[in-house]
Protein backbone atom coordinates (compact mmCIF):
# COMPACT_ATOMS: atom_id res chain seq x y z
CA UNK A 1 97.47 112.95 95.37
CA UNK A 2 94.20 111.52 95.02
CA UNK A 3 93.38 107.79 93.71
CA UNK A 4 96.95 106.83 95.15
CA UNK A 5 96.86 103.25 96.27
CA UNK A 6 98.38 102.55 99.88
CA UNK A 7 98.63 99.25 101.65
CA UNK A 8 97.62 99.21 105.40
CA UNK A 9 98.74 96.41 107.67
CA UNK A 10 97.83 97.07 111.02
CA UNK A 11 96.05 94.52 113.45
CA UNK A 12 95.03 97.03 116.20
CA UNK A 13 91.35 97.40 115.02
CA UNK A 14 90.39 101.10 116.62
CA UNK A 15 93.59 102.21 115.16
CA UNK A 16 93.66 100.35 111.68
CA UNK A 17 90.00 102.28 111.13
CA UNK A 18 91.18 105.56 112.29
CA UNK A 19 93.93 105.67 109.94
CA UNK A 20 92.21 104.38 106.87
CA UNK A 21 89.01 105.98 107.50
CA UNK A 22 91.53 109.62 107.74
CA UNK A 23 93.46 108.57 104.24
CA UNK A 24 90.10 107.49 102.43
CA UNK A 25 88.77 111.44 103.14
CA UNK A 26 92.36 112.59 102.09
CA UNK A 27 91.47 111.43 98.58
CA UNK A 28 93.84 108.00 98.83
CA UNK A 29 92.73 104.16 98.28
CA UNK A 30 93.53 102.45 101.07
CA UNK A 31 93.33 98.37 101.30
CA UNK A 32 93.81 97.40 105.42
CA UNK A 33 95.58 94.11 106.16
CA UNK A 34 95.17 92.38 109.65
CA UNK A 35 98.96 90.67 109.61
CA UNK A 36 101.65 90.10 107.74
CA UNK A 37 101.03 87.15 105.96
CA UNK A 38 97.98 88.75 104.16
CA UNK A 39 99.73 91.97 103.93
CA UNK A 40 102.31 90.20 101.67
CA UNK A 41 99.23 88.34 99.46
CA UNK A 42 97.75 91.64 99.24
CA UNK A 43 100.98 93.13 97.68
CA UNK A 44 101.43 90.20 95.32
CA UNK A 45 97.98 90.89 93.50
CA UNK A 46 97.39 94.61 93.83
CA UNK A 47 99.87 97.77 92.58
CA UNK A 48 100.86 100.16 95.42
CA UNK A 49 102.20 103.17 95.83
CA UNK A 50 103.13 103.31 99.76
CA UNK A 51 103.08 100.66 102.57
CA UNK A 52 102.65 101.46 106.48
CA UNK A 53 103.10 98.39 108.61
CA UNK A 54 102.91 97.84 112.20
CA UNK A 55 105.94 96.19 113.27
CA UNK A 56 104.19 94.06 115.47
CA UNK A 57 102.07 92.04 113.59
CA UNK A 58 100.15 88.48 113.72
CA UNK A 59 101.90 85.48 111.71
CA UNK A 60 104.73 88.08 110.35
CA UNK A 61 106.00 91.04 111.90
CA UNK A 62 106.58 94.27 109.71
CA UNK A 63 110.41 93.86 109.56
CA UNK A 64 110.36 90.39 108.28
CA UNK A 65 107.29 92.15 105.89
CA UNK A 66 109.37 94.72 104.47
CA UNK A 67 112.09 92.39 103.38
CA UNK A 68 109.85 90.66 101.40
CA UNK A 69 108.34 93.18 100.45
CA UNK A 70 111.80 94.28 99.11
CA UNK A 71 112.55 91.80 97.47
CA UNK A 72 109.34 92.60 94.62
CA UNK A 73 109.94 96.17 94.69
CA UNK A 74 112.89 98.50 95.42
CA UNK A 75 111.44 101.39 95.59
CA UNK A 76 107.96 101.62 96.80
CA UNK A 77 108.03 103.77 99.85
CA UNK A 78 107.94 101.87 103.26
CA UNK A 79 106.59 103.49 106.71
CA UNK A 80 107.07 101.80 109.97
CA UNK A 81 104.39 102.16 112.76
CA UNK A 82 105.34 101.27 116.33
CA UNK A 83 105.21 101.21 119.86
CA UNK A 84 108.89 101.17 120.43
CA UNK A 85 110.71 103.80 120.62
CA UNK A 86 114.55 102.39 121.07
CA UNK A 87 117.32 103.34 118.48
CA UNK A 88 117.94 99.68 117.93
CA UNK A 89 114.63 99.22 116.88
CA UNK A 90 114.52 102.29 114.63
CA UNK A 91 117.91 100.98 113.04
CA UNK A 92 116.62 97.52 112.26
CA UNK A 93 113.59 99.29 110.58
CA UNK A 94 115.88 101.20 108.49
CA UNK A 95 118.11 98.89 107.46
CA UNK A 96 115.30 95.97 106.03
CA UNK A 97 114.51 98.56 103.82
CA UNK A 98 111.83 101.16 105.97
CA UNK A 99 111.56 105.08 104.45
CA UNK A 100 110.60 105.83 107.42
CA UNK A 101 109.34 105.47 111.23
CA UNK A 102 106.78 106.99 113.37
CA UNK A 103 106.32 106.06 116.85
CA UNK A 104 102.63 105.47 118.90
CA UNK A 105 100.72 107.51 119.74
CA UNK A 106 101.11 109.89 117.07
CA UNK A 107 99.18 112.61 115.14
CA UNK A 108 97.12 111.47 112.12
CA UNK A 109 98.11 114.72 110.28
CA UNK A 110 101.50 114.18 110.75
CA UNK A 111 101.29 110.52 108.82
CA UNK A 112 99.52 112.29 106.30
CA UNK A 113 102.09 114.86 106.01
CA UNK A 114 104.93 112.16 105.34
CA UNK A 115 103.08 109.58 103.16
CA UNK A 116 102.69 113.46 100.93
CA UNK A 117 106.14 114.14 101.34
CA UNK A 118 106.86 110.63 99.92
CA UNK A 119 104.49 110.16 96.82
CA UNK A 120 105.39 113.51 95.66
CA UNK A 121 108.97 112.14 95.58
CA UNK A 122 107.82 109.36 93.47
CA UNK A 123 105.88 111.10 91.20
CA UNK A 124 108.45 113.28 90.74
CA UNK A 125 110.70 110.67 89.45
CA UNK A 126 107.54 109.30 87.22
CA UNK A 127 106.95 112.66 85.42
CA UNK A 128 111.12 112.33 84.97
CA UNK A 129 110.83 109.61 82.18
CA UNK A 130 112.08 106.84 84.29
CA UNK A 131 110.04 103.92 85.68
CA UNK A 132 110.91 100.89 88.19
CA UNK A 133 108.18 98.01 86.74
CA UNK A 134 109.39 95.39 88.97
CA UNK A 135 112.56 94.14 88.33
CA UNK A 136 113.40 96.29 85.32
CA UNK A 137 113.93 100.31 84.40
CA UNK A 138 111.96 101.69 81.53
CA UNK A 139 113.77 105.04 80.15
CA UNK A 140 110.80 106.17 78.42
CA UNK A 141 112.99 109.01 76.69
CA UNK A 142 116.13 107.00 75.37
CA UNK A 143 113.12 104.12 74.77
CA UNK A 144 114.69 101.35 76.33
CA UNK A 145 114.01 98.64 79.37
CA UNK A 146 116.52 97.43 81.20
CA UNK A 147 116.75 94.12 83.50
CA UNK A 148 119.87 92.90 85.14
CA UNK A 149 122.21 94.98 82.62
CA UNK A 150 120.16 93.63 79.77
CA UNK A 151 118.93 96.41 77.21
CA UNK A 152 115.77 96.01 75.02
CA UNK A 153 115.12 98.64 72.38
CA UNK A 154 111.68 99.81 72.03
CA UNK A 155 109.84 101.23 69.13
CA UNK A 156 108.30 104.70 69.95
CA UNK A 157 104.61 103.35 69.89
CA UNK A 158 105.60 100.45 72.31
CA UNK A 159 107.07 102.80 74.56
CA UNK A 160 104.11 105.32 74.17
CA UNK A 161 101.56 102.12 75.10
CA UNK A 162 104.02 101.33 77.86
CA UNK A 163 104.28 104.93 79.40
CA UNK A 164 100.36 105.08 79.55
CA UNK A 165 100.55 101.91 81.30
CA UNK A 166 102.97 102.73 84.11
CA UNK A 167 100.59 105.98 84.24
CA UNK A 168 98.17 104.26 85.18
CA UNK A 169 99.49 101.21 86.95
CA UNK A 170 97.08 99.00 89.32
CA UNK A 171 94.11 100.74 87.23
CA UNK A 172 91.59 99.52 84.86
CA UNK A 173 92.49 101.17 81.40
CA UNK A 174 89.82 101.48 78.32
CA UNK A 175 90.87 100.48 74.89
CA UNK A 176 89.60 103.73 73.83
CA UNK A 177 91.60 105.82 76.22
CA UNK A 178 95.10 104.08 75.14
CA UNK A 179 94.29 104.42 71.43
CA UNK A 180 93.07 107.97 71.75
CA UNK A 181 95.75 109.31 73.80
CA UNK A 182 98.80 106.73 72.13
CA UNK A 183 98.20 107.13 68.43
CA UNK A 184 94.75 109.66 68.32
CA UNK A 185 91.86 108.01 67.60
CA UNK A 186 90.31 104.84 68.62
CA UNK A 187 89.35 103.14 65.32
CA UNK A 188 89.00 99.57 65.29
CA UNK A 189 91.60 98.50 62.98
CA UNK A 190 93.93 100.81 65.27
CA UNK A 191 92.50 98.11 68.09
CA UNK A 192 93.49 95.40 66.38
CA UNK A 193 97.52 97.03 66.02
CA UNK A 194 97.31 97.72 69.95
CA UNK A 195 96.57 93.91 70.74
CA UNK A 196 99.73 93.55 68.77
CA UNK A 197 101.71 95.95 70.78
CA UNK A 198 100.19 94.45 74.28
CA UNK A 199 101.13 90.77 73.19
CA UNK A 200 104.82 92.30 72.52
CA UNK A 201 105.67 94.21 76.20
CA UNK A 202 104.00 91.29 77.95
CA UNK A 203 106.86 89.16 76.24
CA UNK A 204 109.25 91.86 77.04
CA UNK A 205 108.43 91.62 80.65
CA UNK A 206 108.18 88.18 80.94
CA UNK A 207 111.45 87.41 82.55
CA UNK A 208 110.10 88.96 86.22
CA UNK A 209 106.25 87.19 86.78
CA UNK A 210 105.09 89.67 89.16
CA UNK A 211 104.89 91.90 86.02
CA UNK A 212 100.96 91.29 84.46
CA UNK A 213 99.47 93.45 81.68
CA UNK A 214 95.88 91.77 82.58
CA UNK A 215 92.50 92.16 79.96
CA UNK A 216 89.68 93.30 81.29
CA UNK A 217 87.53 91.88 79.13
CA UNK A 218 85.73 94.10 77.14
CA UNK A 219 86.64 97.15 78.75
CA UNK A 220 90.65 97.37 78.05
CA UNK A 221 94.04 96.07 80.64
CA UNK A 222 95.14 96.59 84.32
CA UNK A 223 98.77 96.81 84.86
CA UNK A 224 100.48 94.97 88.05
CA UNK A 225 104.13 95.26 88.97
């Protein structure tokens, strides 16, 4: 589970430091968030794979943060952390969209143990063929993305490029490693035909702008959705 990327929003200091200092030695990257407002900017820029929020937060509380947070990504796992302990508020968590909800004071290892329980969920689905990239679904096997009941056929090298992208979503990629690993070597005239390829999914994907394939110039792209 290592280099998985989890945003932290949590404005109690002692415990904010505890928790990502705990996930950090667990092998995860882990980018801490002081209220909800910044948790939100923090999301718009950066790729996640998880999100614990406090529900009671500076400038946004976590509810109001995980419907926004919602409404970018369906599926990106959401885990509530709270003092209260009432069924109301355990309901309202659930139904703005939380995974799930663990109540102060609690055991570090058992947060551990459910953010595990949820990533290998998602990468379970990943390894299946199927990815969410924002708004739309890439089938990877019947090479097609979908938005809104809208199909676009892919060619088998633009869903290859796209695959190793969603792979490796939120990283930086080399030129080098797409080429190698997409069509087997990483000539330079083969460069040139993957610029080609990039140009063509970023106008696929256009339609939802939280969506970036960004160049890192020089060394190769960084995915965001």
């Amino acid at each position: 589970m290592s280099n998985r990327n989890i945003l932290l929003v949590e404005d109690d200091n002692s415990l904010g430091f505890v928790i990502q200092d705990n996930l950090v030695q667990h092998g995860y990257k882990v980018s801490r968030c002081h209220d909800g407002d910044e948790g939100l900017s923090t999301y718009q820029k950066e790729a996640f794979d998880l999100c614990i929020l406090d529900v009671m937060l500076p400038k946004k509380d976590g509810f109001t943060l995980a419907q926004e947070l919602r409404k970018m990504d369906s599926e990106v796992p959401i885990i509530f952390l709270t003092a209260k302990a009432m069924q109301e508020d355990k309901l309202t968590g659930f139904e703005v969209g939380g995974d799930d909800y663990i109540t102060k004071p609690f055991h570090i290892k058992e947060l551990i143990y459910r953010i595990e329980v949820f990533l290998k969920r998602t990468q379970r689905k990943a390894e299946s063929g199927t990815f969410l990239i924002g708004k739309y679904v890439f089938d990877y096997e019947n090479l097609c993305l979908k938005l809104a009941g809208a199909e676009k056929m892919l060619t088998q090298k633009e869903a290859d490029v796209l695959k190793f992208l969603c792979s490796h979503k939120g990283e930086v990629v080399k030129r080098e490693d797409i080429l190698k690993h997409v069509w087997g070597s990483d000539d330079y005239f083969l460069g040139r035909s993957m610029d080609v390829f990039i140009s063509k999914l970023r106008k696929y994907l256009k339609d939802d702008p939280t969506v970036e394939i960004i160049n890192q110039h020089g060394v190769g792209f960084k995915f965001l959705c």
